[in-house]
Structure formats: C-alpha cells, structure tokens
Protein backbone atom coordinates (compact mmCIF):
# COMPACT_ATOMS: atom_id res chain seq x y z
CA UNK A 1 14.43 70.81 -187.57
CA UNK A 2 11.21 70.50 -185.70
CA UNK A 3 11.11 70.18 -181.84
CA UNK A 4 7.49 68.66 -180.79
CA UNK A 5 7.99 68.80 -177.15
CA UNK A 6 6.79 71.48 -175.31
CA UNK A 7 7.12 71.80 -171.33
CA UNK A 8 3.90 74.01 -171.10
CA UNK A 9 2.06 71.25 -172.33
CA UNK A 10 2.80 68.72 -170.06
CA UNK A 11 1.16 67.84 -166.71
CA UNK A 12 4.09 68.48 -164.57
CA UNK A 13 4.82 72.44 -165.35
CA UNK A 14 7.92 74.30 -164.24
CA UNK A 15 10.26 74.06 -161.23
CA UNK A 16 11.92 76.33 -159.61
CA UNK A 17 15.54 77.29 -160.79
CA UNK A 18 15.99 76.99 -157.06
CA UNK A 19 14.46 73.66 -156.48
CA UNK A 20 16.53 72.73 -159.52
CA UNK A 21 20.14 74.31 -158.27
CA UNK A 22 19.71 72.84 -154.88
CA UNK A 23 19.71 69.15 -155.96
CA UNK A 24 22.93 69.78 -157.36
CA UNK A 25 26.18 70.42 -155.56
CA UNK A 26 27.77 71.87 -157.94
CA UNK A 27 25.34 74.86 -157.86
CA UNK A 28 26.19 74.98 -154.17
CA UNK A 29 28.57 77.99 -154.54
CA UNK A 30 25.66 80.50 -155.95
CA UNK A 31 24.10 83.08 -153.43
CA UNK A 32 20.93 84.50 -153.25
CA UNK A 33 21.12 87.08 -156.29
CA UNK A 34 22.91 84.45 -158.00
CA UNK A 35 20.05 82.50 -157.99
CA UNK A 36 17.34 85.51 -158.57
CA UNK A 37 19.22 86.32 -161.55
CA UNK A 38 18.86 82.89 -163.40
CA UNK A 39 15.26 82.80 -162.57
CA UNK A 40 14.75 86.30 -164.09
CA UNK A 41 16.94 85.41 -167.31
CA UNK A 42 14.62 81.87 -167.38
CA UNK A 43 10.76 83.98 -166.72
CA UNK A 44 12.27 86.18 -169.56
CA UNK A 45 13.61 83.24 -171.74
CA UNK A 46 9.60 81.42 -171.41
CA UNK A 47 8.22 84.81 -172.02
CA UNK A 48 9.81 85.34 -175.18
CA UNK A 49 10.69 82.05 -176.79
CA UNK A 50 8.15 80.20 -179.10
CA UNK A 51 9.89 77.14 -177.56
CA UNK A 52 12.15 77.73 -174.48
CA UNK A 53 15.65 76.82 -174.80
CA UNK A 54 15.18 75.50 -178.70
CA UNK A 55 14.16 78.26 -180.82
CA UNK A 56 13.23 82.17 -180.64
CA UNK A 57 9.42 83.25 -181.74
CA UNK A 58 10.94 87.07 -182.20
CA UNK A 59 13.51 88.57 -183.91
CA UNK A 60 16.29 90.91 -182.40
C-alpha cells in the first residue's frame, strides 16, 4: 500500500494537540500533563515516522 499524502507538505502545517483536544468535549476530562504527554508521544511519533500515523521509517 502506498500513502501519497503527507502533512509536512501541505500549506497548513501542524496544530496543536491542544488546539485539537479543546474543540472536542470529549477530551474535556484531560489535565495539563494529560495533554503534555500526547504532544510529546506526537513530536516523537513526526520525529521518527517516514509518514506519521501510516508507516514507520525505522525498525525496532
């Protein structure tokens, strides 16, 4: 399977997790760490992912 689109790529860039959690009440329940620890696992996900959230550029 090949995935073409790429987020860095586009004109619009990346969000906040925060900006992203707080338009949805669902996420309301998360603190503060809560929501420092998703952005670190995301940073960490774009830093080491060939394509984020589709496919791994390095093995384990």
């Amino acid at each position: 399977m090949v995935y073409t689109y790429d987020a860095r790529k586009t004109g619009k860039g990346r969000i906040p997790v925060r900006a992203y959690l707080t338009r949805q009440g669902r996420f309301a329940h998360l603190r503060e760490d809560d929501i420092q620890f998703v952005q670190l696992m995301v940073d960490e996900m774009w830093e080491e992912w060939e394509v984020p959230g589709v496919a791994p550029s390095k093995a384990p």
